[in-house]
PDB file of N, CA and C in Angstrom:
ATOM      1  N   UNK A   1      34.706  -2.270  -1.238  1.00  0.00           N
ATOM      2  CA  UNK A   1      33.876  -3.430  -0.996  1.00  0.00           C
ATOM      3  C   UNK A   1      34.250  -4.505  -2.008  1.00  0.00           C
ATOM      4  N   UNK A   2      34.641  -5.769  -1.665  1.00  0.00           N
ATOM      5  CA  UNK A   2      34.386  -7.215  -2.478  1.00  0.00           C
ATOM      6  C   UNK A   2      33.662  -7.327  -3.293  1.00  0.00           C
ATOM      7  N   UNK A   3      34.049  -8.102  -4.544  1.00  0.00           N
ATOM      8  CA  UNK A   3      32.656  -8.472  -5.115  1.00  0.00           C
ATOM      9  C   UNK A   3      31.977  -9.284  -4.435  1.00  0.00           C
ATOM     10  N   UNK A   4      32.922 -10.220  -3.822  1.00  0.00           N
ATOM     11  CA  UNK A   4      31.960 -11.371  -2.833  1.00  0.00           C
ATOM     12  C   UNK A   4      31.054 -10.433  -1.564  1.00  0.00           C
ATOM     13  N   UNK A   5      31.247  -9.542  -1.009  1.00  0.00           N
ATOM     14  CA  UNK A   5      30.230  -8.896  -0.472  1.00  0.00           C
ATOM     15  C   UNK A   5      29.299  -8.077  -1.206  1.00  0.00           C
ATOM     16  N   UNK A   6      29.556  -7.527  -2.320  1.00  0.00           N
ATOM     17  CA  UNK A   6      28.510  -7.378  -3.041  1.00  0.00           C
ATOM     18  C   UNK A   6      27.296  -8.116  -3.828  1.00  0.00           C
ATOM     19  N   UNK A   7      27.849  -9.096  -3.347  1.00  0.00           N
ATOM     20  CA  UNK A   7      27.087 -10.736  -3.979  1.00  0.00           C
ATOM     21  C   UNK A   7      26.324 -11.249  -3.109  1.00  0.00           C
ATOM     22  N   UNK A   8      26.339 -10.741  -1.739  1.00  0.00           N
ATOM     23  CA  UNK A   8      25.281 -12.000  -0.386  1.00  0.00           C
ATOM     24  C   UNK A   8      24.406 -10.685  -0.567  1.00  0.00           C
ATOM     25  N   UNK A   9      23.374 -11.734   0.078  1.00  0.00           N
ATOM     26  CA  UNK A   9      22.017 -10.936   0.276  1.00  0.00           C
ATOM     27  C   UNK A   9      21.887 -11.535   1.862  1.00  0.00           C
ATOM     28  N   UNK A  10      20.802 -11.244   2.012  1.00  0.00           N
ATOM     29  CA  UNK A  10      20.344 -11.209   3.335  1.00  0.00           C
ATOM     30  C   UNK A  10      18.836 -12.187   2.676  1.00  0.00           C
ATOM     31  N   UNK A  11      18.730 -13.028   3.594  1.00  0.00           N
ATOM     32  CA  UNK A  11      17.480 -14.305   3.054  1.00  0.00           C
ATOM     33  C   UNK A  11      16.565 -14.401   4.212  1.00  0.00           C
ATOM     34  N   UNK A  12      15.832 -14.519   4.056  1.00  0.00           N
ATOM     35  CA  UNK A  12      14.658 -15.208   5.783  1.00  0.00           C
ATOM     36  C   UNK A  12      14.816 -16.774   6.167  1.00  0.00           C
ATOM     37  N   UNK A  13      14.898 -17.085   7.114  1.00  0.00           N
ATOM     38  CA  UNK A  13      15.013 -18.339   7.587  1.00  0.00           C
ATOM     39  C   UNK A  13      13.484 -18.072   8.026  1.00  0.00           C
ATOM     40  N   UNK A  14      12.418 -19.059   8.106  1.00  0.00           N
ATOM     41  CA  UNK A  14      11.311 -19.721   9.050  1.00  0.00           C
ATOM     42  C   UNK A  14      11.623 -21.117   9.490  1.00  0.00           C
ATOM     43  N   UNK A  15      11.789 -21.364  10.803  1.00  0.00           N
ATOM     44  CA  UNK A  15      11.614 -22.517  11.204  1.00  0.00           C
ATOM     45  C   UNK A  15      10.637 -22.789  12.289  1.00  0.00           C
ATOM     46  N   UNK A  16       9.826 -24.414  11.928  1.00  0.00           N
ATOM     47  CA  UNK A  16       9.551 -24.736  12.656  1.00  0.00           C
ATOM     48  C   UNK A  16       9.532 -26.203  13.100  1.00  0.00           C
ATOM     49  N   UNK A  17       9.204 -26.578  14.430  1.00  0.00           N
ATOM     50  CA  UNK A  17       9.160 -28.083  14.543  1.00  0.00           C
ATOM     51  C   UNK A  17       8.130 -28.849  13.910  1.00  0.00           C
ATOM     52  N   UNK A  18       9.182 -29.887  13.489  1.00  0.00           N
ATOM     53  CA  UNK A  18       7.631 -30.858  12.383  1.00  0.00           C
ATOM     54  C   UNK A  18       6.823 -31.591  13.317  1.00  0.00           C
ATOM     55  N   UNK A  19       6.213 -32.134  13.221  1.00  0.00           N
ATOM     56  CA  UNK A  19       4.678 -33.091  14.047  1.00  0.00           C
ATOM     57  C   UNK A  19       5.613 -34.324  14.134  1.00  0.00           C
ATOM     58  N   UNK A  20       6.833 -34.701  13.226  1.00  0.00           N
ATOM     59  CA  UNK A  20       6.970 -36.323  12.650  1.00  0.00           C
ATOM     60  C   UNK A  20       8.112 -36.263  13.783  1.00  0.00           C
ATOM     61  N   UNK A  21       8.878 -35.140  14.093  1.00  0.00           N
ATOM     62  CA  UNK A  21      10.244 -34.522  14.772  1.00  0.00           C
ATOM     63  C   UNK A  21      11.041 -34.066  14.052  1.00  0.00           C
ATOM     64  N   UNK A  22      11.865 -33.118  14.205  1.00  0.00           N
ATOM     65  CA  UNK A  22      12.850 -32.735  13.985  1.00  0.00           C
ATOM     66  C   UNK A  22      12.239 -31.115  13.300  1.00  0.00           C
ATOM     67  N   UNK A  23      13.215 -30.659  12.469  1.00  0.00           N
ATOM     68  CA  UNK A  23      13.193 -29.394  12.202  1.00  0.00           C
ATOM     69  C   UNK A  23      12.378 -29.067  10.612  1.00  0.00           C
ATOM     70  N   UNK A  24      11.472 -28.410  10.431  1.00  0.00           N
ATOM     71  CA  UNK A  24      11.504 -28.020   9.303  1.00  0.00           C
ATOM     72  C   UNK A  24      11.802 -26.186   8.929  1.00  0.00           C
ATOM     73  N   UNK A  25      12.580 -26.136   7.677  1.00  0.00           N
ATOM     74  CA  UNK A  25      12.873 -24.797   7.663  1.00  0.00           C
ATOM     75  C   UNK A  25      12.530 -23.887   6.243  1.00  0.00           C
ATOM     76  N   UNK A  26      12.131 -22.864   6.142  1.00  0.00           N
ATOM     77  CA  UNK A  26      11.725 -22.626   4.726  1.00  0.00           C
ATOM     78  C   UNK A  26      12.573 -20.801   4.927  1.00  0.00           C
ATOM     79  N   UNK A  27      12.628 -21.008   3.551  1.00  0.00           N
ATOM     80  CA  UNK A  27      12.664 -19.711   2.918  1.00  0.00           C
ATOM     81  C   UNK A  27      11.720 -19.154   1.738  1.00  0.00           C
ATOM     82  N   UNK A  28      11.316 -18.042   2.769  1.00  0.00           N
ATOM     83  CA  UNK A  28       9.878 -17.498   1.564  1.00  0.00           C
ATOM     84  C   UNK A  28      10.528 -16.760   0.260  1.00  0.00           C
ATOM     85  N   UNK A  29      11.528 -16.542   0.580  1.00  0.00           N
ATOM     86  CA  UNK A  29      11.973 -15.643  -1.068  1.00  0.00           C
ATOM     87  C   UNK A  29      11.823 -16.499  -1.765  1.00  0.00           C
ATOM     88  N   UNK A  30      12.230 -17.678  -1.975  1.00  0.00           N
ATOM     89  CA  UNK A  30      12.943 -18.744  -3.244  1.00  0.00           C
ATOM     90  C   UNK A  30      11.661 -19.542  -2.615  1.00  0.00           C
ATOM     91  N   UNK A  31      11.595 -19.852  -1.961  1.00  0.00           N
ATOM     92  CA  UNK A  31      10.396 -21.096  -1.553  1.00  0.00           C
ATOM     93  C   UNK A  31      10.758 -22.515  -1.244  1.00  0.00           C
ATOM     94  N   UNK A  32      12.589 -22.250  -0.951  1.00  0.00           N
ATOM     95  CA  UNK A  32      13.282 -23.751  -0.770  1.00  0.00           C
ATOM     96  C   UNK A  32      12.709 -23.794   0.495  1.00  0.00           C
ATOM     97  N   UNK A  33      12.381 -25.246   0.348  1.00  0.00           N
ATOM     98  CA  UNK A  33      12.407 -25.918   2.010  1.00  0.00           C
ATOM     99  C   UNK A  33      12.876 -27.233   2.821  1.00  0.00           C
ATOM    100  N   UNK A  34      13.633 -27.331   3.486  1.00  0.00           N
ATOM    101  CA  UNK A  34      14.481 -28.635   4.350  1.00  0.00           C
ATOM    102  C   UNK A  34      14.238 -28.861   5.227  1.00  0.00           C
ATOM    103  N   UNK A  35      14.850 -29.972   5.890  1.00  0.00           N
ATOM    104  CA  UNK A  35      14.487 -30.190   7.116  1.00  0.00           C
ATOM    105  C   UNK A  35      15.811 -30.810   7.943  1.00  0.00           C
ATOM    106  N   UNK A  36      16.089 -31.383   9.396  1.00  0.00           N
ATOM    107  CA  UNK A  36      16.728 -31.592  10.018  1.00  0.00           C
ATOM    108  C   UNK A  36      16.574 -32.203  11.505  1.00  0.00           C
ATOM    109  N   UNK A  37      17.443 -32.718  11.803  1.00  0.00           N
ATOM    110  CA  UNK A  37      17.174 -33.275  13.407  1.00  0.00           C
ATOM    111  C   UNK A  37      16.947 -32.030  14.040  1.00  0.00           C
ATOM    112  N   UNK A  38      18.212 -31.351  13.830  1.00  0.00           N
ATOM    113  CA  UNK A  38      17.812 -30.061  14.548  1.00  0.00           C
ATOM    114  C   UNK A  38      18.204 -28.773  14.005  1.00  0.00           C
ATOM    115  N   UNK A  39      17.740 -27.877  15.030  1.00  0.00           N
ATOM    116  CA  UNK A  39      17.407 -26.352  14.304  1.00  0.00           C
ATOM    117  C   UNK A  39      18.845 -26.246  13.111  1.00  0.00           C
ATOM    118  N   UNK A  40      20.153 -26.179  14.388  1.00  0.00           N
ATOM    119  CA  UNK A  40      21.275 -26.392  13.338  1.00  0.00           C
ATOM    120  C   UNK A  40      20.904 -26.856  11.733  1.00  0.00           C
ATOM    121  N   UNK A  41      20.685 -27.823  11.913  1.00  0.00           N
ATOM    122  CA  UNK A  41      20.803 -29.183  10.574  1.00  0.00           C
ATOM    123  C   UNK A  41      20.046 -28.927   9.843  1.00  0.00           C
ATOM    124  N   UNK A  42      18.954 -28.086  10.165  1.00  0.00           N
ATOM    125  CA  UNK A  42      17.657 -28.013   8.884  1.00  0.00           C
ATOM    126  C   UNK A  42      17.830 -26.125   8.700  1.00  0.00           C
ATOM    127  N   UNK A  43      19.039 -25.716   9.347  1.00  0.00           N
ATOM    128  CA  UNK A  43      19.555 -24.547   8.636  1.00  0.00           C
ATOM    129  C   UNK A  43      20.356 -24.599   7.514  1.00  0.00           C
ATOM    130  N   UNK A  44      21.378 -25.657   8.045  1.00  0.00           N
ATOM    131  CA  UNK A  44      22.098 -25.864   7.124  1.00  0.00           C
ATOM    132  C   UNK A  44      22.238 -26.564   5.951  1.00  0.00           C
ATOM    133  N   UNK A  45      20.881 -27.260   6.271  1.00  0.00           N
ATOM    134  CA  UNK A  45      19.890 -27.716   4.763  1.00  0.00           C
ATOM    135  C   UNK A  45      19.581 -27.180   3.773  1.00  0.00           C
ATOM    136  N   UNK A  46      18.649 -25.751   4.767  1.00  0.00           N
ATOM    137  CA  UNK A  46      18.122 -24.499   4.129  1.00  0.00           C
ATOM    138  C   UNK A  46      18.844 -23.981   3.069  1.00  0.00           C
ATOM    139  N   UNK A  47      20.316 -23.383   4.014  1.00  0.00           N
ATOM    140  CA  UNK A  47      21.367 -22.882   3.109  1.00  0.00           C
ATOM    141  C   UNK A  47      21.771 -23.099   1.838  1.00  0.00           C
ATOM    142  N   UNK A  48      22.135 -24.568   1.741  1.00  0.00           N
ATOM    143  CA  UNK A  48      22.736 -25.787   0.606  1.00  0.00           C
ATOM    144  C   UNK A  48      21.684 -25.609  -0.199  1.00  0.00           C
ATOM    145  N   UNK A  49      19.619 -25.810   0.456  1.00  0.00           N
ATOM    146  CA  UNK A  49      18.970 -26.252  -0.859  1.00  0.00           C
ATOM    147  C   UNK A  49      18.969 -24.298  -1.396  1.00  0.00           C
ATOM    148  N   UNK A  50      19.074 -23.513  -0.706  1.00  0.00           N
ATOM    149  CA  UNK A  50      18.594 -22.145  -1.112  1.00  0.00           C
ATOM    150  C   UNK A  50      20.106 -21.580  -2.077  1.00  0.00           C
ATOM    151  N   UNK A  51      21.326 -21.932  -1.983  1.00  0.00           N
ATOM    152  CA  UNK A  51      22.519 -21.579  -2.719  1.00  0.00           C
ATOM    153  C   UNK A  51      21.810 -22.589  -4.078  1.00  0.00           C
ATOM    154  N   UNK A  52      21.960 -23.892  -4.191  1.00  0.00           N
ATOM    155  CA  UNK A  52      21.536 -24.464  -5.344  1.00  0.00           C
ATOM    156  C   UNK A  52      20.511 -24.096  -6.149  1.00  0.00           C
ATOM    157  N   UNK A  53      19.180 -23.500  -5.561  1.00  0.00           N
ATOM    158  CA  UNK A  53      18.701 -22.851  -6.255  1.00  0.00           C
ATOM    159  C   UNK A  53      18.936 -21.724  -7.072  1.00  0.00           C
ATOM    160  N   UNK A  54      19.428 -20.804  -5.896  1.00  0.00           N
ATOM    161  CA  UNK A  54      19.980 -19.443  -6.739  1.00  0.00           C
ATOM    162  C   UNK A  54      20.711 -19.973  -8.091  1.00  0.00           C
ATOM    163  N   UNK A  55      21.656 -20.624  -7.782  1.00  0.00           N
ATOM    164  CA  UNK A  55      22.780 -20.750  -9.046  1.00  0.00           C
ATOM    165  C   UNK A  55      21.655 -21.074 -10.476  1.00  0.00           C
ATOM    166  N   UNK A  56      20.725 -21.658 -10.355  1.00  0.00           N
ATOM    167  CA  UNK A  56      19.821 -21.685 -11.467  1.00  0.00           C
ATOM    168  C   UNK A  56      19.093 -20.746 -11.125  1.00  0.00           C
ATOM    169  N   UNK A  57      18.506 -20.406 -10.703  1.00  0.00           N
ATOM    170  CA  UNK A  57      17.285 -19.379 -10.433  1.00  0.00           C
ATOM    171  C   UNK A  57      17.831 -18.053 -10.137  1.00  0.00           C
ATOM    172  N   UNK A  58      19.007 -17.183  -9.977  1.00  0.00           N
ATOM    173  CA  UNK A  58      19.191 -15.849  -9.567  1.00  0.00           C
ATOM    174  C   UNK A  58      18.020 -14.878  -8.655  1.00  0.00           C
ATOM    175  N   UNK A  59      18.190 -14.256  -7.899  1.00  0.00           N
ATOM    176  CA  UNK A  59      17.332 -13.314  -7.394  1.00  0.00           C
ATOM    177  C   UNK A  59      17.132 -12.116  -8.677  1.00  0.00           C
ATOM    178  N   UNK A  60      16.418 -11.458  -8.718  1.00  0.00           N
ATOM    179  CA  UNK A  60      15.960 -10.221  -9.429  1.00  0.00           C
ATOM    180  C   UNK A  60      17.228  -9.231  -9.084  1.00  0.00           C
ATOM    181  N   UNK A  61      17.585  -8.113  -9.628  1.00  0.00           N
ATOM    182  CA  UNK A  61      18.596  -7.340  -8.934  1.00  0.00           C
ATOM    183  C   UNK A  61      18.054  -6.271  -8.194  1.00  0.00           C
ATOM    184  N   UNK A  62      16.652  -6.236  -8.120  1.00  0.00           N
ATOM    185  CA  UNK A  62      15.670  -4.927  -7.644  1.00  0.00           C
ATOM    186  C   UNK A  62      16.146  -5.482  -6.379  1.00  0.00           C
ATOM    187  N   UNK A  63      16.079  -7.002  -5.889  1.00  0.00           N
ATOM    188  CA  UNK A  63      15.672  -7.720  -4.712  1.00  0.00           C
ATOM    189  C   UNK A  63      16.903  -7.869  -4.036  1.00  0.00           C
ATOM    190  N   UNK A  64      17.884  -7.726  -4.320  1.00  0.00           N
ATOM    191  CA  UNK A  64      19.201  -7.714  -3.982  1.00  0.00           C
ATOM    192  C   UNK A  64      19.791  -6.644  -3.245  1.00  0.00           C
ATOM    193  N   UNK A  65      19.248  -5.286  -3.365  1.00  0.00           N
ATOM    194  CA  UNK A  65      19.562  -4.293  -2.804  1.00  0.00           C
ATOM    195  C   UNK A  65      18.481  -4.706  -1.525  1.00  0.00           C
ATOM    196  N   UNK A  66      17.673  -4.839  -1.140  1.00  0.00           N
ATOM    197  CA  UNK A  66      16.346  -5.323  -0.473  1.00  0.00           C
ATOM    198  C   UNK A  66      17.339  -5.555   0.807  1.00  0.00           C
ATOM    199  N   UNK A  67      17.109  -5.114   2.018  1.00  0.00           N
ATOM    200  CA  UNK A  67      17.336  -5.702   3.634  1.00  0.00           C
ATOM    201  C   UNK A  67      16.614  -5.629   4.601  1.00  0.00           C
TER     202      UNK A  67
END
């Protein structure tokens, strides 16, 4: 196995549609949340704001084995 596969985790996406339009998306582990025109776009929000976090914030390593 990679270190780079030993390195992803598995994260929760929630999305839902905002009232204003478009997408809002959260992740309950970290508590990042984005948004987007669409589902796409406010995933790939998600992603970007939830990697930037980690790099300051790390997951626990208990939470890492976690799927």
């Amino acid at each position: 196995m990679s270190a780079d596969a030993r390195n992803q985790v598995e994260l929760t996406a929630v999305l839902w549609a905002a009232t204003e339009g478009g997408f809002t998306a959260l992740n309950p582990e970290t508590g990042t949340v984005s948004e987007g025109e669409t589902e796409a776009e406010a995933l790939a929000n998600l992603t970007e704001a939830t990697e930037l976090y980690l790099e300051e914030f790390p997951l626990p390593e208990f939470l890492k084995n976690l799927v």
